[in-house]
C-alpha atoms as a PDB file:
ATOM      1  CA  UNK A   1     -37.730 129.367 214.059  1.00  0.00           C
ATOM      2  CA  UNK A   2     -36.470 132.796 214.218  1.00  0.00           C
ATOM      3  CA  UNK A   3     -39.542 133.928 216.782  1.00  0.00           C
ATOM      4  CA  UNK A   4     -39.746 130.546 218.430  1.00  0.00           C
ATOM      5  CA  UNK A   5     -35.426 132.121 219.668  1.00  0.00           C
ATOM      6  CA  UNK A   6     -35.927 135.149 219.861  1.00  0.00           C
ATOM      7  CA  UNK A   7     -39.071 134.348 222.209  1.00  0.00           C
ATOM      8  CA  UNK A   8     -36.992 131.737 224.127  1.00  0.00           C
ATOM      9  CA  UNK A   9     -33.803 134.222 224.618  1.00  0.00           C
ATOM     10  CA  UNK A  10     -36.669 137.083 225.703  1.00  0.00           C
ATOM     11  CA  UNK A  11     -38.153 134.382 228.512  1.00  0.00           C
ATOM     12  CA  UNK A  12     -34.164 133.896 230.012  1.00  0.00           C
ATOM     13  CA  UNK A  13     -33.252 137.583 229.901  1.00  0.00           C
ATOM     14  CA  UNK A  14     -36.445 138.361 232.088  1.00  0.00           C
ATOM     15  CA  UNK A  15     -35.954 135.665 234.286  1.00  0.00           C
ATOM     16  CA  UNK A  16     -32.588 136.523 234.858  1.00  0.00           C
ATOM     17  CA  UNK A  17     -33.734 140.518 235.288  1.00  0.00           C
ATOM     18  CA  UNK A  18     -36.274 139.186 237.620  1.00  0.00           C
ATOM     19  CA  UNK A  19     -33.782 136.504 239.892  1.00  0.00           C
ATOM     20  CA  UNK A  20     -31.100 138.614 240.079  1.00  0.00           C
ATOM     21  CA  UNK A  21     -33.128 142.135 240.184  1.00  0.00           C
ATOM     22  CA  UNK A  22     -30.997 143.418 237.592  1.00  0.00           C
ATOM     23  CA  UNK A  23     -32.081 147.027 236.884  1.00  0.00           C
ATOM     24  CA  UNK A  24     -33.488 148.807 233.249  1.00  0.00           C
ATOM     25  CA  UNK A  25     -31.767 151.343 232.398  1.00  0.00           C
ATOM     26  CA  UNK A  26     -30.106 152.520 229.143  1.00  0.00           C
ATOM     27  CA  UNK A  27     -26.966 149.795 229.523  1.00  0.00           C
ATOM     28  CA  UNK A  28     -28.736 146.564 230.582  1.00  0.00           C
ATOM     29  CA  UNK A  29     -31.540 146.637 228.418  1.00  0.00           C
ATOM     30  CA  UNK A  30     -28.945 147.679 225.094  1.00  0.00           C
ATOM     31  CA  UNK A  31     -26.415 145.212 225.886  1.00  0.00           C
ATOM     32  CA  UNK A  32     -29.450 141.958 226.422  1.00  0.00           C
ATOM     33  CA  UNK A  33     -31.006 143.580 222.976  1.00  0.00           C
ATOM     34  CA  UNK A  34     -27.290 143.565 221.483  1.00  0.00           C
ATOM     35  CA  UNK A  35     -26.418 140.246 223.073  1.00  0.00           C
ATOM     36  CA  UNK A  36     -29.530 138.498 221.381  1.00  0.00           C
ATOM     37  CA  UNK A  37     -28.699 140.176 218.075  1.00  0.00           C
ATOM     38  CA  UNK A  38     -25.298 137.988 218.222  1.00  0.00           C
ATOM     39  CA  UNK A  39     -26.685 134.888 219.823  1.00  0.00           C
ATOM     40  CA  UNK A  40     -29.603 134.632 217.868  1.00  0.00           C
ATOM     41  CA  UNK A  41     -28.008 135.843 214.378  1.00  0.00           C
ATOM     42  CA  UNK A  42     -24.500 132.972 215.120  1.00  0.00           C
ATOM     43  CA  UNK A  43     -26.972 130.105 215.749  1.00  0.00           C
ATOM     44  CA  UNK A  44     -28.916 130.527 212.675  1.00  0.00           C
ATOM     45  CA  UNK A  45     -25.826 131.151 210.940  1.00  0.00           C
ATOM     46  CA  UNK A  46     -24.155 128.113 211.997  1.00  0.00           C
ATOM     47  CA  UNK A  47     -27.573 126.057 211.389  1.00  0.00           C
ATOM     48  CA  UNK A  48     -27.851 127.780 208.145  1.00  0.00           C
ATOM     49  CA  UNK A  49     -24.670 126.622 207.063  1.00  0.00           C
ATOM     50  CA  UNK A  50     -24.088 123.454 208.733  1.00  0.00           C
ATOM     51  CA  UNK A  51     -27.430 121.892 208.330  1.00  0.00           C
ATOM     52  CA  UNK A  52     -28.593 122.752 205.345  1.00  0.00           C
ATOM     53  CA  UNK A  53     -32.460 123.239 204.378  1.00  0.00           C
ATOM     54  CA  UNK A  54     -34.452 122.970 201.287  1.00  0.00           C
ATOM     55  CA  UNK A  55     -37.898 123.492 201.144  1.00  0.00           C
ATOM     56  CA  UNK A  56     -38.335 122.525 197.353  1.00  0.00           C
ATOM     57  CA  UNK A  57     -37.983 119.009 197.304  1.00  0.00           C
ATOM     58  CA  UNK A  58     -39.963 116.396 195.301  1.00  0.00           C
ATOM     59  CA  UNK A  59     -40.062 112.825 194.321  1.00  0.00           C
ATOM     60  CA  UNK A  60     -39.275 112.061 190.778  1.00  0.00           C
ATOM     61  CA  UNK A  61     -40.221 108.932 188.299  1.00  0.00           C
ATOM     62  CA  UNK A  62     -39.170 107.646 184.904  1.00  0.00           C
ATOM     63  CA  UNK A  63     -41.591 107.049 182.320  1.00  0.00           C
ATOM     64  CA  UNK A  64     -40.756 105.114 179.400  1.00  0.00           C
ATOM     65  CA  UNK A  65     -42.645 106.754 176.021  1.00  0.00           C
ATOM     66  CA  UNK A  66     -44.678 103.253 173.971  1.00  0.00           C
ATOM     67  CA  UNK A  67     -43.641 103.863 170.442  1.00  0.00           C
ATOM     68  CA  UNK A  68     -44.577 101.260 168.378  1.00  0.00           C
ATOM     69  CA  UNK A  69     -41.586  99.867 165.426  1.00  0.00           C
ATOM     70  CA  UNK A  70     -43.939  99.976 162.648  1.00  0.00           C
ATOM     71  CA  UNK A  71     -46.961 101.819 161.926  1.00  0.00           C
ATOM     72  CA  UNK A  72     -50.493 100.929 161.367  1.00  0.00           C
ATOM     73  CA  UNK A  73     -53.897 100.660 163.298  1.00  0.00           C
ATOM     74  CA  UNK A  74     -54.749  99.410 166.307  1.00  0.00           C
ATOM     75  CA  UNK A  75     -56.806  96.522 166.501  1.00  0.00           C
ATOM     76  CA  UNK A  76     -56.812  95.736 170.039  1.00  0.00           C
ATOM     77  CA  UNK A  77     -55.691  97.338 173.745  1.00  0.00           C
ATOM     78  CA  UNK A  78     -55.984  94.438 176.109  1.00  0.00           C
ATOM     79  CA  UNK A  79     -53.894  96.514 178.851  1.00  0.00           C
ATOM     80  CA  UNK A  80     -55.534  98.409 181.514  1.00  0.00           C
ATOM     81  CA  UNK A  81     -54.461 101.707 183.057  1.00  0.00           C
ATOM     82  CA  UNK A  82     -52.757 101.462 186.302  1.00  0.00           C
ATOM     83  CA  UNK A  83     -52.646  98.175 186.924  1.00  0.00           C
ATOM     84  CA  UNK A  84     -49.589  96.233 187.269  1.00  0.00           C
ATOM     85  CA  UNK A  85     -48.470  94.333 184.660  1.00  0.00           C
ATOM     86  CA  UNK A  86     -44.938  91.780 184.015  1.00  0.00           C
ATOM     87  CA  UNK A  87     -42.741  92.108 181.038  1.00  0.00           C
ATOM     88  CA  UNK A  88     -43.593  91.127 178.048  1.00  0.00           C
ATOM     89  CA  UNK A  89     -47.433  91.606 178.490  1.00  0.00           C
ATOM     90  CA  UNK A  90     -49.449  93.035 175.560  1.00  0.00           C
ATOM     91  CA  UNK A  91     -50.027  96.840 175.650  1.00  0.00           C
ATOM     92  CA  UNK A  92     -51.930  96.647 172.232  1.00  0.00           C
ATOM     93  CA  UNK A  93     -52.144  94.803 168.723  1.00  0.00           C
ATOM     94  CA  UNK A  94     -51.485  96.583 165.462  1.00  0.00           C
ATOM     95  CA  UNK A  95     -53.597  95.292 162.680  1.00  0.00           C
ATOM     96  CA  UNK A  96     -50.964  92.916 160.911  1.00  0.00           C
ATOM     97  CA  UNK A  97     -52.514  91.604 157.617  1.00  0.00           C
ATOM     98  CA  UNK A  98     -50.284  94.392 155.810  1.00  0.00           C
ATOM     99  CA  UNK A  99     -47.243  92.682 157.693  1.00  0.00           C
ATOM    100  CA  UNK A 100     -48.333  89.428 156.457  1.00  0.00           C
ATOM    101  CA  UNK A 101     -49.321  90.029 152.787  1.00  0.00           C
ATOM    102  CA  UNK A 102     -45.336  91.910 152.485  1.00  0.00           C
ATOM    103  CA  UNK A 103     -43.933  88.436 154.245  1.00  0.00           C
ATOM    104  CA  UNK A 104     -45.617  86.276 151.840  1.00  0.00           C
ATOM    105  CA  UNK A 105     -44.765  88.394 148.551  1.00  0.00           C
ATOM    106  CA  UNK A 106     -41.298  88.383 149.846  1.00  0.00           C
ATOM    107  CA  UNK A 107     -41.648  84.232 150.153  1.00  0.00           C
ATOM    108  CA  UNK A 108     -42.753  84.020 146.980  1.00  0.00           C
ATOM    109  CA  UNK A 109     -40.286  86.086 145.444  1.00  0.00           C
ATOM    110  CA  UNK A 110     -37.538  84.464 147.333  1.00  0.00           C
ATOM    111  CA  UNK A 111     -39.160  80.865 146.065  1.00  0.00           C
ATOM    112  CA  UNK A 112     -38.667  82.148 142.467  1.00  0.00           C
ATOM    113  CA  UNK A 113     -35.021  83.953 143.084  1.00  0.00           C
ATOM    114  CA  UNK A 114     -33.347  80.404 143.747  1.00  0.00           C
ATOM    115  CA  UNK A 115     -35.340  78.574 141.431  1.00  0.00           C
ATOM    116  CA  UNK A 116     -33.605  80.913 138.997  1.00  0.00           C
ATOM    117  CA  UNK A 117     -30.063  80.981 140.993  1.00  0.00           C
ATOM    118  CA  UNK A 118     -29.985  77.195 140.800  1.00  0.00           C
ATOM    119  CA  UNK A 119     -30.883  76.852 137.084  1.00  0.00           C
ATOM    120  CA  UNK A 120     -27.676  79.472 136.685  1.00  0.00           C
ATOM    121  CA  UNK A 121     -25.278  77.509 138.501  1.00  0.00           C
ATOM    122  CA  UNK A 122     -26.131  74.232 136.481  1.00  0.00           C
ATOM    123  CA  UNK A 123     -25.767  76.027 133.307  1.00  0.00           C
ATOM    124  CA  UNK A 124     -22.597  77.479 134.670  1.00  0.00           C
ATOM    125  CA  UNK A 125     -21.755  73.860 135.758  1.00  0.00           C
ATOM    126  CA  UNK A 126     -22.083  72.750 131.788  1.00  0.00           C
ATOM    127  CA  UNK A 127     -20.232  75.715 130.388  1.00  0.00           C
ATOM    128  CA  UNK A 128     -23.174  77.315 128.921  1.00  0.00           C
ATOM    129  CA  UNK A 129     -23.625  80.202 131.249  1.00  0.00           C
ATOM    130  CA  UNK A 130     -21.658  82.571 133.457  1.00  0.00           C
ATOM    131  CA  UNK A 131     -20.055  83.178 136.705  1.00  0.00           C
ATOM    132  CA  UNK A 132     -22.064  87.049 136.388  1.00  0.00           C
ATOM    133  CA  UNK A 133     -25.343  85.400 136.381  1.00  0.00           C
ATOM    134  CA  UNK A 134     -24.854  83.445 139.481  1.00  0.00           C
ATOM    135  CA  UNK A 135     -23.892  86.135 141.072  1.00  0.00           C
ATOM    136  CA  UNK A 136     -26.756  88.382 139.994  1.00  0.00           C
ATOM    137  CA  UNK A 137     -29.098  85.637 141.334  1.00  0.00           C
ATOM    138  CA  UNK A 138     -27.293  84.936 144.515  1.00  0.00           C
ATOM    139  CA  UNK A 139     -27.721  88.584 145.280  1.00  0.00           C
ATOM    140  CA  UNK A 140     -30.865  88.547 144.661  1.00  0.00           C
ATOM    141  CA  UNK A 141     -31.468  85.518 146.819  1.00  0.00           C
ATOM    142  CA  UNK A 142     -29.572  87.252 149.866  1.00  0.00           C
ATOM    143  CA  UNK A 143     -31.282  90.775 149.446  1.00  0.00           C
ATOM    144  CA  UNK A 144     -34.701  89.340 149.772  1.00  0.00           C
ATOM    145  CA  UNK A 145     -33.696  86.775 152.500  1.00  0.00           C
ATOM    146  CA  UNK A 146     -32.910  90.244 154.253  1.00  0.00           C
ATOM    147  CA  UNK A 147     -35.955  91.378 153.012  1.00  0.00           C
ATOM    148  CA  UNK A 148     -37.558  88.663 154.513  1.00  0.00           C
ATOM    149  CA  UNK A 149     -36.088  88.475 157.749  1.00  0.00           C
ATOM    150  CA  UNK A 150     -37.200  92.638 158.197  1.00  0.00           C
ATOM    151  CA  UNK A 151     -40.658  92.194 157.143  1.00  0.00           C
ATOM    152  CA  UNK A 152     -40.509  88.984 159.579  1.00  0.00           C
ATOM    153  CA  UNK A 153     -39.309  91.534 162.170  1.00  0.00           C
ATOM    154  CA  UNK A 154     -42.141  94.100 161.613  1.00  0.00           C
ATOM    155  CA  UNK A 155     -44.605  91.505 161.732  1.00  0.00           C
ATOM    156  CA  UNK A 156     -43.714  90.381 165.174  1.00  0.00           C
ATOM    157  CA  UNK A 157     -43.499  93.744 166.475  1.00  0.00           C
ATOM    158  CA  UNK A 158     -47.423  94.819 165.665  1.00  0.00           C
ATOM    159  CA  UNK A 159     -47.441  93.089 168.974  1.00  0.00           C
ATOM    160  CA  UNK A 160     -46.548  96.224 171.906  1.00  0.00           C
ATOM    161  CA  UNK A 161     -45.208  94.508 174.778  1.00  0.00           C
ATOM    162  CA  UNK A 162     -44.393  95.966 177.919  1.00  0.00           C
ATOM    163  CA  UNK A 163     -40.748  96.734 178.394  1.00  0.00           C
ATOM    164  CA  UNK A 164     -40.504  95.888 182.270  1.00  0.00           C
ATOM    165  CA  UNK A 165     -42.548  95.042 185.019  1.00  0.00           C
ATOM    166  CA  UNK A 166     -44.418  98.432 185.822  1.00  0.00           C
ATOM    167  CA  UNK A 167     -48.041 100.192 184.417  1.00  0.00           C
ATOM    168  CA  UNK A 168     -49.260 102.377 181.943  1.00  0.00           C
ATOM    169  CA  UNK A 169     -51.193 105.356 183.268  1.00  0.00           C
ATOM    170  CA  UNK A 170     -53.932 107.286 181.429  1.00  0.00           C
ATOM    171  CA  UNK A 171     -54.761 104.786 178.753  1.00  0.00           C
ATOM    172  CA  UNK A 172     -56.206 107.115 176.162  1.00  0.00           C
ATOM    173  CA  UNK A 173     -55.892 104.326 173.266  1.00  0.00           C
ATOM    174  CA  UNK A 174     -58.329 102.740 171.705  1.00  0.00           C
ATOM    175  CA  UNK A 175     -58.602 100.255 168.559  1.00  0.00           C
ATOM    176  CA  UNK A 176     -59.021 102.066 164.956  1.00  0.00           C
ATOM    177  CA  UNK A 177     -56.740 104.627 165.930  1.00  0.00           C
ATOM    178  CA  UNK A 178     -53.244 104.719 164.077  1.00  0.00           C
ATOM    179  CA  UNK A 179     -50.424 103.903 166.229  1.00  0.00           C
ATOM    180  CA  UNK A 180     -47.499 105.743 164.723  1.00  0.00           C
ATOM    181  CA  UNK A 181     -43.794 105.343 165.130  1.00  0.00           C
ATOM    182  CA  UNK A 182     -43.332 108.651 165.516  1.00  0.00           C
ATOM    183  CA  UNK A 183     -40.718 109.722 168.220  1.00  0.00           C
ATOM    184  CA  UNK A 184     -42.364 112.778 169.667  1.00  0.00           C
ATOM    185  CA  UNK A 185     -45.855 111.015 169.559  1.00  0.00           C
ATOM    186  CA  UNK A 186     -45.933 108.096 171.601  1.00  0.00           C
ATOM    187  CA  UNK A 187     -48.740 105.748 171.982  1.00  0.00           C
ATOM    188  CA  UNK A 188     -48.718 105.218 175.461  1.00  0.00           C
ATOM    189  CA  UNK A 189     -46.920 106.166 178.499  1.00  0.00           C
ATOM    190  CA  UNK A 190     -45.525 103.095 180.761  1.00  0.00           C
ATOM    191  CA  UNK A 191     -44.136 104.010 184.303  1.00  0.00           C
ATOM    192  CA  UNK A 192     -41.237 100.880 185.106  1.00  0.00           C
ATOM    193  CA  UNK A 193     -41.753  99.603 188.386  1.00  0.00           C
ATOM    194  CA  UNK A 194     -38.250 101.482 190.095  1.00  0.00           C
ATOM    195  CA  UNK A 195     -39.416 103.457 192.938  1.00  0.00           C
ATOM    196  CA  UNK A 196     -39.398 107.142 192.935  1.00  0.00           C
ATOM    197  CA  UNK A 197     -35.640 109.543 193.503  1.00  0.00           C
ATOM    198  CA  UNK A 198     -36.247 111.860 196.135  1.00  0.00           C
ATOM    199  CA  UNK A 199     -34.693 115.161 195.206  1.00  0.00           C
ATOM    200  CA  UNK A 200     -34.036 117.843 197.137  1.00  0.00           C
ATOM    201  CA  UNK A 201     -32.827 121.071 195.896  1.00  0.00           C
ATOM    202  CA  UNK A 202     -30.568 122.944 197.626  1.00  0.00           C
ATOM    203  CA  UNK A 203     -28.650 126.193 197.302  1.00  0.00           C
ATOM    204  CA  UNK A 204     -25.561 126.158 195.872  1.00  0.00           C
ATOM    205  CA  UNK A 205     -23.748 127.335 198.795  1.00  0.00           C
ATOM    206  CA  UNK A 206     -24.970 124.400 200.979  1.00  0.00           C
ATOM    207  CA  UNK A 207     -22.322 122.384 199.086  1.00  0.00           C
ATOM    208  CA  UNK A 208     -19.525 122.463 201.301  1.00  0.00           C
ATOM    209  CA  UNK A 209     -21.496 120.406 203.560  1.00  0.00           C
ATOM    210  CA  UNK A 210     -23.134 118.001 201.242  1.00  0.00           C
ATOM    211  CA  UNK A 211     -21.016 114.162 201.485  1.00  0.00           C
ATOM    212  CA  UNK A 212     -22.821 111.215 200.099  1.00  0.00           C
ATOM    213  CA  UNK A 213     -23.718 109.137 203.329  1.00  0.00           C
ATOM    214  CA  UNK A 214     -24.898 112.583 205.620  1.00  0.00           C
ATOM    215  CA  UNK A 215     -28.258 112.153 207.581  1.00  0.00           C
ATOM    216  CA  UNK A 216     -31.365 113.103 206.517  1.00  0.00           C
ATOM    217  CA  UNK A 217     -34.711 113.849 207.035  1.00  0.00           C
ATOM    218  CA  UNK A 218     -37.942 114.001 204.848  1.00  0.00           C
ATOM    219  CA  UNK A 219     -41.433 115.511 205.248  1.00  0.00           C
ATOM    220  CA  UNK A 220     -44.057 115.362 202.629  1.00  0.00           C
ATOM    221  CA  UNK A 221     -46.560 117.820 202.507  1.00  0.00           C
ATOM    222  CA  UNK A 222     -49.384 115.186 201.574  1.00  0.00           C
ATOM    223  CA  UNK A 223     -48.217 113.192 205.107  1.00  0.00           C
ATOM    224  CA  UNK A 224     -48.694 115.936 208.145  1.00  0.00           C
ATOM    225  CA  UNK A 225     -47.155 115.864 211.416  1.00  0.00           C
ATOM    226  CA  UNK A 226     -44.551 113.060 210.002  1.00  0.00           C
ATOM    227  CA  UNK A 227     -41.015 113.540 209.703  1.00  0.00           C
ATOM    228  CA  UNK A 228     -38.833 109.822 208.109  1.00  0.00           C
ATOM    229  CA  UNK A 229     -35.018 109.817 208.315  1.00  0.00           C
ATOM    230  CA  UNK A 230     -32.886 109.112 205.580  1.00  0.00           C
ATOM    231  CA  UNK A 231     -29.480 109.763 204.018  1.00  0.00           C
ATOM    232  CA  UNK A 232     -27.560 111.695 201.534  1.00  0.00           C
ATOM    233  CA  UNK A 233     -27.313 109.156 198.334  1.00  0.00           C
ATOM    234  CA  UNK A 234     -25.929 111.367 195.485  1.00  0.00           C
ATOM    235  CA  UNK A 235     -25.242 114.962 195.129  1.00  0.00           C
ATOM    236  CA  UNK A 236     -25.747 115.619 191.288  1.00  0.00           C
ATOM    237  CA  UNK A 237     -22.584 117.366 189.562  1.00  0.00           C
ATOM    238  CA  UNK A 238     -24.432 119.567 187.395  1.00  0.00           C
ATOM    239  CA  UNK A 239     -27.351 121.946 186.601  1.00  0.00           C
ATOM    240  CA  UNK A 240     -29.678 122.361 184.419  1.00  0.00           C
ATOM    241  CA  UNK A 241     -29.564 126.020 183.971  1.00  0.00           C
ATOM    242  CA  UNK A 242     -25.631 125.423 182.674  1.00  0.00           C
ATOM    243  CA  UNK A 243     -26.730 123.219 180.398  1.00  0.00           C
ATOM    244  CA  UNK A 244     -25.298 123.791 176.458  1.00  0.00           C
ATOM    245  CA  UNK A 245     -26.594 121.891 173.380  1.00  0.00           C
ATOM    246  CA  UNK A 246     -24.649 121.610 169.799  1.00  0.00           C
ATOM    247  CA  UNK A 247     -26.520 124.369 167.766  1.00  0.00           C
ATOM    248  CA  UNK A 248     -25.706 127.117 165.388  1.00  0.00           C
ATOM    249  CA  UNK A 249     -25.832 130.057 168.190  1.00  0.00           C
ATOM    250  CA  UNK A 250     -22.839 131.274 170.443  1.00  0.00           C
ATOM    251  CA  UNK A 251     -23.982 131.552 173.922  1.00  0.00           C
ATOM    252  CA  UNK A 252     -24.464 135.496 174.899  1.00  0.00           C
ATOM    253  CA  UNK A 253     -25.525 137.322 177.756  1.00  0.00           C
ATOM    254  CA  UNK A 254     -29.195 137.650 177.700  1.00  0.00           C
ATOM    255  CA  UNK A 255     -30.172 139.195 180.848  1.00  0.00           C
ATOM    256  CA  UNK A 256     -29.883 137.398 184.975  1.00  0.00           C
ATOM    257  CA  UNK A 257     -30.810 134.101 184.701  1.00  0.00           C
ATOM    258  CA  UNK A 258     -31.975 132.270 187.939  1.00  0.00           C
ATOM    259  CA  UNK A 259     -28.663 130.760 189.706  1.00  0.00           C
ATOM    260  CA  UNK A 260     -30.151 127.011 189.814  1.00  0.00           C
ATOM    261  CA  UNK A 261     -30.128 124.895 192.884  1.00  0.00           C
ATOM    262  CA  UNK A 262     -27.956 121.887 193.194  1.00  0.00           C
ATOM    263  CA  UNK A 263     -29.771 118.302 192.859  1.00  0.00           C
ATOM    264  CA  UNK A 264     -29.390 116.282 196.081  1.00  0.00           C
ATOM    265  CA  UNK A 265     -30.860 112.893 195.601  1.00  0.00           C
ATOM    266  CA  UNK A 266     -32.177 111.322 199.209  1.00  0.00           C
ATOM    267  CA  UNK A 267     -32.561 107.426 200.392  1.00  0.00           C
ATOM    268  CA  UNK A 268     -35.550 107.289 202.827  1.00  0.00           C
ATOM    269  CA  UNK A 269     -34.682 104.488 204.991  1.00  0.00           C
ATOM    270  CA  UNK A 270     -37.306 104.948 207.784  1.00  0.00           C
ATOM    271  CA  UNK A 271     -39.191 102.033 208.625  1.00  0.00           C
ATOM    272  CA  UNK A 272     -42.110 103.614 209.677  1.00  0.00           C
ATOM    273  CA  UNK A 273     -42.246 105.298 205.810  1.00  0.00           C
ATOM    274  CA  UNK A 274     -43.596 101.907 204.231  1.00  0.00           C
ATOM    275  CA  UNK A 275     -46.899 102.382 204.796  1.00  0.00           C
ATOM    276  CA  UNK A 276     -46.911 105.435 203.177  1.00  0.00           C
ATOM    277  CA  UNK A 277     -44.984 104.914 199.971  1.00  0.00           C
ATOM    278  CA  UNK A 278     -47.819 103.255 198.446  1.00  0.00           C
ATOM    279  CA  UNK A 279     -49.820 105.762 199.060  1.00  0.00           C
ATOM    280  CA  UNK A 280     -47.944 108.682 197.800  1.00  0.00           C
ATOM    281  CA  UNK A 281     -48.196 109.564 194.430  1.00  0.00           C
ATOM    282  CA  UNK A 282     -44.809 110.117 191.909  1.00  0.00           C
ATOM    283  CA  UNK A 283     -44.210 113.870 192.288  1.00  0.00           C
ATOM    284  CA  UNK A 284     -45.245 113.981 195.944  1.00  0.00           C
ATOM    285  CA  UNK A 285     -43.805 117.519 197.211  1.00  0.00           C
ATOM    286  CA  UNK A 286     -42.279 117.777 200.430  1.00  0.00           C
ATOM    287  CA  UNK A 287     -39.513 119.672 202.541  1.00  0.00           C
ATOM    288  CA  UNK A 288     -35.603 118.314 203.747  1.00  0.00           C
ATOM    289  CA  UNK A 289     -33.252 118.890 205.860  1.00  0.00           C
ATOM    290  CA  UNK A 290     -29.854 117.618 205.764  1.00  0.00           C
ATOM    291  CA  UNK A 291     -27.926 116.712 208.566  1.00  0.00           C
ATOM    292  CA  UNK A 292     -23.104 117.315 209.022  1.00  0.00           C
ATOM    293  CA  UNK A 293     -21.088 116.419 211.040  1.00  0.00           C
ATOM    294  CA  UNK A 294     -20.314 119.429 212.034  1.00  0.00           C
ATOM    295  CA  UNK A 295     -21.316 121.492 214.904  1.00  0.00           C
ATOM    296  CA  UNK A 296     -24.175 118.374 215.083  1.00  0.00           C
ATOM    297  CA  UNK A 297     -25.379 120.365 218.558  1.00  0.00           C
ATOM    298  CA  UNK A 298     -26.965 123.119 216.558  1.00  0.00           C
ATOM    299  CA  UNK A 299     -29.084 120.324 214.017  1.00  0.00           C
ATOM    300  CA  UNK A 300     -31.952 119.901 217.103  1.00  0.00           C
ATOM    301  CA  UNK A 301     -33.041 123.891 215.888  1.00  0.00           C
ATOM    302  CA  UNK A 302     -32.937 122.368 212.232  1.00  0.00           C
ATOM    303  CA  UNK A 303     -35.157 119.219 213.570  1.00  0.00           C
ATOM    304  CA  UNK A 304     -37.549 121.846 215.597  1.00  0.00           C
ATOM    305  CA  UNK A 305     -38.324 123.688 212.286  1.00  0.00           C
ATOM    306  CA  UNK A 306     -38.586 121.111 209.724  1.00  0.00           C
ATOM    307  CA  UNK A 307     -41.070 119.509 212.236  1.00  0.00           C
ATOM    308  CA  UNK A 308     -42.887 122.981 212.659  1.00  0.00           C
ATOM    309  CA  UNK A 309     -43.289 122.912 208.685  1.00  0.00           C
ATOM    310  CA  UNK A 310     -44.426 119.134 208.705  1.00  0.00           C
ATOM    311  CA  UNK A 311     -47.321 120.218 211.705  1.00  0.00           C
ATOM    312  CA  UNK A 312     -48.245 122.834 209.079  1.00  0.00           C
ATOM    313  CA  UNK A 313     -49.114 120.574 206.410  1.00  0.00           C
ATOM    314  CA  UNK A 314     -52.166 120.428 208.195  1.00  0.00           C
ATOM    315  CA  UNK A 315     -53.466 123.463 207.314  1.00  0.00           C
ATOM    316  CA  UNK A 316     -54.405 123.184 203.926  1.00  0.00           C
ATOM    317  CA  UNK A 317     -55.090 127.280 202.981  1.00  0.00           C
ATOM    318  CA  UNK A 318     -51.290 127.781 203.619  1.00  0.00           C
ATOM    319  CA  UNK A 319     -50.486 125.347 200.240  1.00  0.00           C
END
């Protein structure tokens, strides 16, 4: 952009040199050099800071981490990867006989826990025993109804359901392995059916003319020559490089960290975009531009270069 002006301001100074046979000599030719400098340097200025320009942007996805409730080994994985499935389909089966054998020894023990709480109340009925053995036996009888009700719950879930409509991508299990409910080792990964968040990240000064609502415009590196409009959705209050977690340590000055950009979340609204949103992949990188209200004149040199970078995207050594 900045050769494509100072090109353009180089063509009207000669052309005005040549119509109105202006002469070279040590004052023209200074003050046109001088009176680009200022032109040139107060439009990018103003498009700098009025239009705002990021080119890290990318589209983000949620994935949900499979961890099965109980542990055990996988008998089954009727699922398959990348393929859309509803809610409530199977992901995989968990052997259950172990589930099974605890429910019925906890049924059996439960049978013989209120045979023995009703023989206590009838001799407590006749005088001959106590009030302390009923209770024993009554909580007895409610611990292993509990009892009975978890291992009930345990056996139902050695069935892994899917938690939404969605898929699960890279489907690297397979039956005899041991599905574990470990939280950092998750059986599967299942991507809900959401759409992607466009996020572009912007420098922190471009705040002060970021408002929810502002126009936008989007250009993917894997779509070339393409430019969709959109609009400002949600500027994210906080960074990640500020971040703080509970912990033993007091925070200390440990050299310059990197000042963080601000998340700016876009809504593509372009019609001529559905085509391509099946098509691009979660993570797609791109380029955006965002579009005030003020000084709105100056956002066609923002338009000209974003659409400069989207032409480049065809020219694959440059990525």
């Amino acid at each position: 952009m900045d050769l494509l002006l100072i090109l353009t301001y180089a063509a009207i100074c000669i052309a005005i040199f040549k119509i109105f046979r202006i002469p070279l000599n040590k004052w023209t030719v200074p003050t046109a050099v001088l009176g680009g400098v200022i032109i040139i340097g107060a439009l990018i200025f103003t498009m700098n800071y009025n239009h705002p320009y990021s080119e890290v942007a990318r589209s983000y996805f949620v994935t949900t981490p499979v961890i099965p409730v109980v542990t055990g080994q996988v008998v089954e994985v009727p699922v398959k990867g990348n393929e859309v499935i509803e809610k409530g389909a199977v992901l995989f089966r968990i052997d259950p006989k172990p589930f099974e054998l605890k429910l019925q020894s906890i049924q059996a023990q439960l049978v013989s826990a209120r045979a023995d709480q009703s023989r206590a109340r009838e001799l407590a009925l006749r005088n001959v025993g106590n009030k302390r053995d009923v209770d024993l036996t009554s909580a007895r009888v409610d611990d292993l109804t509990a009892q009975l009700g978890l291992a009930q719950f345990e056996l139902d879930n050695t069935v892994v359901r899917a938690p939404s409509r969605g898929f699960v991508t890279h489907v690297s299990l397979r039956p005899g392995m041991m599905a574990t409910r470990l939280p950092l080792r998750p059986s599967m990964v299942f991507v809900p059916e959401e759409g992607p968040y466009f996020t572009a990240w912007m420098r922190q000064n471009s705040q002060l003319r970021l408002t929810e609502g502002d126009e936008a415009e989007v250009a993917f590196d894997g779509i070339p020559g393409e430019v969709f409009t959109g609009k400002v959705k949600q500027t994210i209050a906080v960074i990640g490089e500020g971040q703080v977690q509970p912990s033993g340590t007091l925070l200390s000055y440990s050299g310059s960290p990197p000042p963080g950009r601000v998340p700016v979340i876009i809504e593509i609204t372009d019609p001529k975009f559905a085509p391509y949103a099946s098509l691009m992949p979660g993570g797609a990188y791109g380029q955006a531009a965002i579009y005030s209200e003020h000084f709105h004149h100056v956002a066609i040199m923002r338009k000209i270069l974003l659409r400069m970078a989207a032409w480049m995207n065809y020219i694959f050594p440059f990525h």
